[in-house]
Every structure is written in structure tokens, then in C-alpha cells.
N, C-alpha and C. Protein backbone atom coordinates (compact mmCIF):
# COMPACT_ATOMS: atom_id res chain seq x y z
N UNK A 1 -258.40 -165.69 -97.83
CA UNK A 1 -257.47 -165.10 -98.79
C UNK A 1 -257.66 -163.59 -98.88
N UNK A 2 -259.01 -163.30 -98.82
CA UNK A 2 -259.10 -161.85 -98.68
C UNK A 2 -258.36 -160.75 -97.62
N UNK A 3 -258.59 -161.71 -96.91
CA UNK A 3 -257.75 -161.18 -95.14
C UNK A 3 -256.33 -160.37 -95.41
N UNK A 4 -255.67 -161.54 -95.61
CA UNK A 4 -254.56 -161.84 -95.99
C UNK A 4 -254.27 -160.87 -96.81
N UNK A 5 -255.08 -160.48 -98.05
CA UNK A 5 -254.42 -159.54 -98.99
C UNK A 5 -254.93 -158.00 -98.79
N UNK A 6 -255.69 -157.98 -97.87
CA UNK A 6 -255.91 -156.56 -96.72
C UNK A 6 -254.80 -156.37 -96.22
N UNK A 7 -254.29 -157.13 -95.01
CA UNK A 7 -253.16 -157.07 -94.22
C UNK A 7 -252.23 -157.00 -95.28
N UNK A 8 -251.67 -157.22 -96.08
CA UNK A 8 -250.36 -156.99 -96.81
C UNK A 8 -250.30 -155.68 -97.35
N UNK A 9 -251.42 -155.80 -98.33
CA UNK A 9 -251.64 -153.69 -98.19
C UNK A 9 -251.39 -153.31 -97.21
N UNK A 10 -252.23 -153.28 -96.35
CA UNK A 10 -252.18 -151.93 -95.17
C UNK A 10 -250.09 -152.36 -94.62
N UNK A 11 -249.82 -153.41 -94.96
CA UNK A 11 -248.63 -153.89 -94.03
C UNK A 11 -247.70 -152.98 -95.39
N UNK A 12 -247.68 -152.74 -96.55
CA UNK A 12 -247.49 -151.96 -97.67
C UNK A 12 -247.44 -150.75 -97.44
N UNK A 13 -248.64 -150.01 -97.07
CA UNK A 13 -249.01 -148.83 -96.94
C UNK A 13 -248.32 -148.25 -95.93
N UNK A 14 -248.29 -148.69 -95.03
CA UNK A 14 -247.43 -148.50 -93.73
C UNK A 14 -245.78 -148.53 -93.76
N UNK A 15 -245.60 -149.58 -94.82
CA UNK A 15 -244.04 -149.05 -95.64
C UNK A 15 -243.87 -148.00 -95.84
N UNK A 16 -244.71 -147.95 -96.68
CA UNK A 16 -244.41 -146.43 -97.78
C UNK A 16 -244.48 -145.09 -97.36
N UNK A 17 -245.23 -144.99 -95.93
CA UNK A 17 -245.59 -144.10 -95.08
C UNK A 17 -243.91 -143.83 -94.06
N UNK A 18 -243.63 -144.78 -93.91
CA UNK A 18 -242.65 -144.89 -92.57
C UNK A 18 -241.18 -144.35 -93.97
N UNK A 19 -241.15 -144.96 -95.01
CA UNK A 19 -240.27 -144.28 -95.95
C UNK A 19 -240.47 -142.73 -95.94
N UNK A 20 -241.76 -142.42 -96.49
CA UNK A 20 -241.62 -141.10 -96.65
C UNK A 20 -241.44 -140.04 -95.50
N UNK A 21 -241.60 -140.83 -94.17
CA UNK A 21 -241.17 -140.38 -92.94
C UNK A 21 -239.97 -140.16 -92.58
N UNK A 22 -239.05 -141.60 -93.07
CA UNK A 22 -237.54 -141.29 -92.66
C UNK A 22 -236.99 -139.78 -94.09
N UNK A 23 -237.72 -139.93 -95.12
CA UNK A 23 -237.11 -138.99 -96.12
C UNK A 23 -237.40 -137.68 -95.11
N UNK A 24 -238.71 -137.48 -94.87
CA UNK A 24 -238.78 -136.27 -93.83
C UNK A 24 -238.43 -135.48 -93.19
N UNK A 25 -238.01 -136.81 -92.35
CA UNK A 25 -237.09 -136.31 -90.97
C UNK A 25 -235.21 -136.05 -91.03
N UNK A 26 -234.93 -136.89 -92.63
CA UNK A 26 -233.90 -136.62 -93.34
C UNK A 26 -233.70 -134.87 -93.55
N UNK A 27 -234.46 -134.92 -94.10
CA UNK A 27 -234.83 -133.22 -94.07
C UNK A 27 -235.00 -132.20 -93.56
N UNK A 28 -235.36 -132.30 -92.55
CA UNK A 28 -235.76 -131.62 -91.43
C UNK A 28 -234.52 -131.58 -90.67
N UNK A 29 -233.99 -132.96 -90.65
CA UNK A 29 -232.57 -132.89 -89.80
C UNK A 29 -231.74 -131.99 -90.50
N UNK A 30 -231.47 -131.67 -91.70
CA UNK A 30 -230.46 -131.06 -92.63
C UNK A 30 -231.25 -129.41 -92.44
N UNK A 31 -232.42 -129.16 -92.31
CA UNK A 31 -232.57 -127.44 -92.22
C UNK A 31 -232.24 -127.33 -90.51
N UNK A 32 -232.04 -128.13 -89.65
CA UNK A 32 -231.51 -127.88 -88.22
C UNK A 32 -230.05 -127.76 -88.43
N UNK A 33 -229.40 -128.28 -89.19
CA UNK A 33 -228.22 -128.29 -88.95
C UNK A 33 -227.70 -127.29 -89.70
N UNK A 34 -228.66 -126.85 -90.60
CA UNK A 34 -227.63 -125.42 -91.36
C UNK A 34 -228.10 -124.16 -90.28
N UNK A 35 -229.39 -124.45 -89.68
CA UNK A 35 -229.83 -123.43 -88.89
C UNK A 35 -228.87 -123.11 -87.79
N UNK A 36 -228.31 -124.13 -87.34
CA UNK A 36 -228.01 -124.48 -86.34
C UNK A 36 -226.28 -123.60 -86.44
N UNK A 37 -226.00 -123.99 -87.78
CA UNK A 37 -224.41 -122.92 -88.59
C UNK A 37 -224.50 -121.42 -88.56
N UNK A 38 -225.58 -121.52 -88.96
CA UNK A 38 -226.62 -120.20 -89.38
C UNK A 38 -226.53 -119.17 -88.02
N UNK A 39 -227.04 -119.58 -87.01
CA UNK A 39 -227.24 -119.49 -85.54
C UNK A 39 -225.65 -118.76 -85.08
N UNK A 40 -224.94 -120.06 -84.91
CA UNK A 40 -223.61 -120.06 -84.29
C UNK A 40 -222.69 -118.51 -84.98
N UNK A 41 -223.02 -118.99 -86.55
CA UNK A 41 -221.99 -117.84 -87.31
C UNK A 41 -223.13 -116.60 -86.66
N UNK A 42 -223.80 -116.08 -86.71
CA UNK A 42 -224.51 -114.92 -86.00
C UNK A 42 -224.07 -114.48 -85.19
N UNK A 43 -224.42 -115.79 -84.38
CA UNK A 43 -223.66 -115.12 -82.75
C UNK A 43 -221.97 -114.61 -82.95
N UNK A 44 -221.23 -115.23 -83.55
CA UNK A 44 -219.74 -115.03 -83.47
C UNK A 44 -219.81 -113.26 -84.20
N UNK A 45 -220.34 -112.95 -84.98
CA UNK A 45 -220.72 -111.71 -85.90
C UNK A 45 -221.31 -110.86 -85.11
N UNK A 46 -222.12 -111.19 -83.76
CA UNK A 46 -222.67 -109.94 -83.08
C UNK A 46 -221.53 -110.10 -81.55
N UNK A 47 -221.03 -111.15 -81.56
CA UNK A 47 -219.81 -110.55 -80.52
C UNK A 47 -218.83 -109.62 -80.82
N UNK A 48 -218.46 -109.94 -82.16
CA UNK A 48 -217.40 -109.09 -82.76
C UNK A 48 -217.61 -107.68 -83.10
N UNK A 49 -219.00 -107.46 -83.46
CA UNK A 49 -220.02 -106.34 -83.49
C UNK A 49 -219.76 -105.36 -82.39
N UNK A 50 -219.96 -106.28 -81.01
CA UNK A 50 -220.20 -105.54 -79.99
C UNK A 50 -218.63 -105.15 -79.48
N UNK A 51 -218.08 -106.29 -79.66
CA UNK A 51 -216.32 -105.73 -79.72
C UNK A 51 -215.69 -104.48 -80.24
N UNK A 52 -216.22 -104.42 -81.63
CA UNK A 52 -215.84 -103.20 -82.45
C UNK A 52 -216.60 -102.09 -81.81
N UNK A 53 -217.97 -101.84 -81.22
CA UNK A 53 -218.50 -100.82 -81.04
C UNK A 53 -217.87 -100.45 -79.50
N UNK A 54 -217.50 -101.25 -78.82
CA UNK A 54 -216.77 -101.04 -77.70
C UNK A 54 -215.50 -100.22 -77.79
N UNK A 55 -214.81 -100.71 -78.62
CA UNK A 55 -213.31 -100.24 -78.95
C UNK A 55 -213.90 -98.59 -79.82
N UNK A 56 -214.55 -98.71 -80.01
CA UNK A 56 -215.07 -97.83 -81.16
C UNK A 56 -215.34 -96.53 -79.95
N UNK A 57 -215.97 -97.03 -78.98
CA UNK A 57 -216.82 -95.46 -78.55
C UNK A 57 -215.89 -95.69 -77.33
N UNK A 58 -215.05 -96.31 -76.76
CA UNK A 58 -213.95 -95.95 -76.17
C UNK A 58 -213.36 -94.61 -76.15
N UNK A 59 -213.11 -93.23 -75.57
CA UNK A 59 -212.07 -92.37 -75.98
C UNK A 59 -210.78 -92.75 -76.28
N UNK A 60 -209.86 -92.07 -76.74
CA UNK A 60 -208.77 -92.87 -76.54
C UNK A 60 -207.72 -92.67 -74.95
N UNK A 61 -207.14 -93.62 -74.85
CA UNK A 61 -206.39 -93.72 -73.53
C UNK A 61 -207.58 -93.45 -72.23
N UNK A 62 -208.51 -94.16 -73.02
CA UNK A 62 -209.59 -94.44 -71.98
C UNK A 62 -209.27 -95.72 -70.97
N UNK A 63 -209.44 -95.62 -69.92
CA UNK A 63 -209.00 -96.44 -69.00
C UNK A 63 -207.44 -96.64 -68.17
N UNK A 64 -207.27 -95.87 -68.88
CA UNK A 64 -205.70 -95.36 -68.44
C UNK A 64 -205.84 -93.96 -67.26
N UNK A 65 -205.06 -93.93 -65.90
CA UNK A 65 -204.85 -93.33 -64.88
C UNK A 65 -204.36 -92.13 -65.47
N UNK A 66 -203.93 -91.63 -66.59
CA UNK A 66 -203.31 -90.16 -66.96
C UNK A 66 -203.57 -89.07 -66.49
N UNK A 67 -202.86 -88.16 -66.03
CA UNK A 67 -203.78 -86.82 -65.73
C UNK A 67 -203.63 -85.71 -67.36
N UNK A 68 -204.67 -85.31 -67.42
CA UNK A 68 -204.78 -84.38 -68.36
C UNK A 68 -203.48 -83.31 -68.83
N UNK A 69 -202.93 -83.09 -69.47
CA UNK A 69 -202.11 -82.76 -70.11
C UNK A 69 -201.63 -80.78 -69.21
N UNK A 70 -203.15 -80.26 -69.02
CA UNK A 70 -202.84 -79.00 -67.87
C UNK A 70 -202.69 -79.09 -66.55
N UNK A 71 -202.08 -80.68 -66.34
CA UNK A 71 -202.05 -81.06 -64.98
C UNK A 71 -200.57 -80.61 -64.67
């Protein structure tokens, strides 16, 4: 009988362990997935970044064949 009520504890304990595991990993999954938002919106914010600084230090009618105006 003693046996028996060892093994049910530890078979208990091992519940309560594997619970507070799935709460865990519950958790852990939810800071990946905002990271993961977190991440994405960044990147979209430093393309657009680099977009604007492009257009930005552009001269104007840069890339255009024109000849200079004392031509």
C-alpha cells in the first residue's frame, strides 16, 4: 500500500509539473508572437526609412538624361 501511494504522488507531481509546463510554453509562445509583430513592423519602418532617405538625398531630376540649362 505504501508503494502504491508513492507512485500516485510522484504520478501527481508529474501532473502538476507538465501543467505548469504547458502554462509556460503558453507563454513563451505569446512573447514570440508579439516579437515576431514587433520584428516584421520594424522591418516594414526601416524599408520605408531607407525609401525616404533615398528620395530625400536624390537631387532633383536626378536620373534624368537633361543637359544643364547652359547647354
Amino acid at each position: 500500500m505504501d508503494d502504491s501511494h508513492r507512485i500516485e504522488q510522484r504520478l501527481m507531481d508529474l501532473e502538476v509539473k507538465a501543467s505548469f509546463t504547458e502554462d509556460l510554453l503558453d507563454q513563451l509562445n505569446a512573447v514570440v508572437v508579439r516579437q515576431q509583430q514587433e520584428i516584421a513592423q520594424l522591418a516594414r519602418e526601416l524599408a520605408q526609412m531607407r525609401q525616404d532617405t533615398l528620395h530625400a538625398s536624390a537631387p532633383p531630376g536626378a536620373g534624368a538624361s537633361e543637359l544643364p540649362p547652359h547647354y
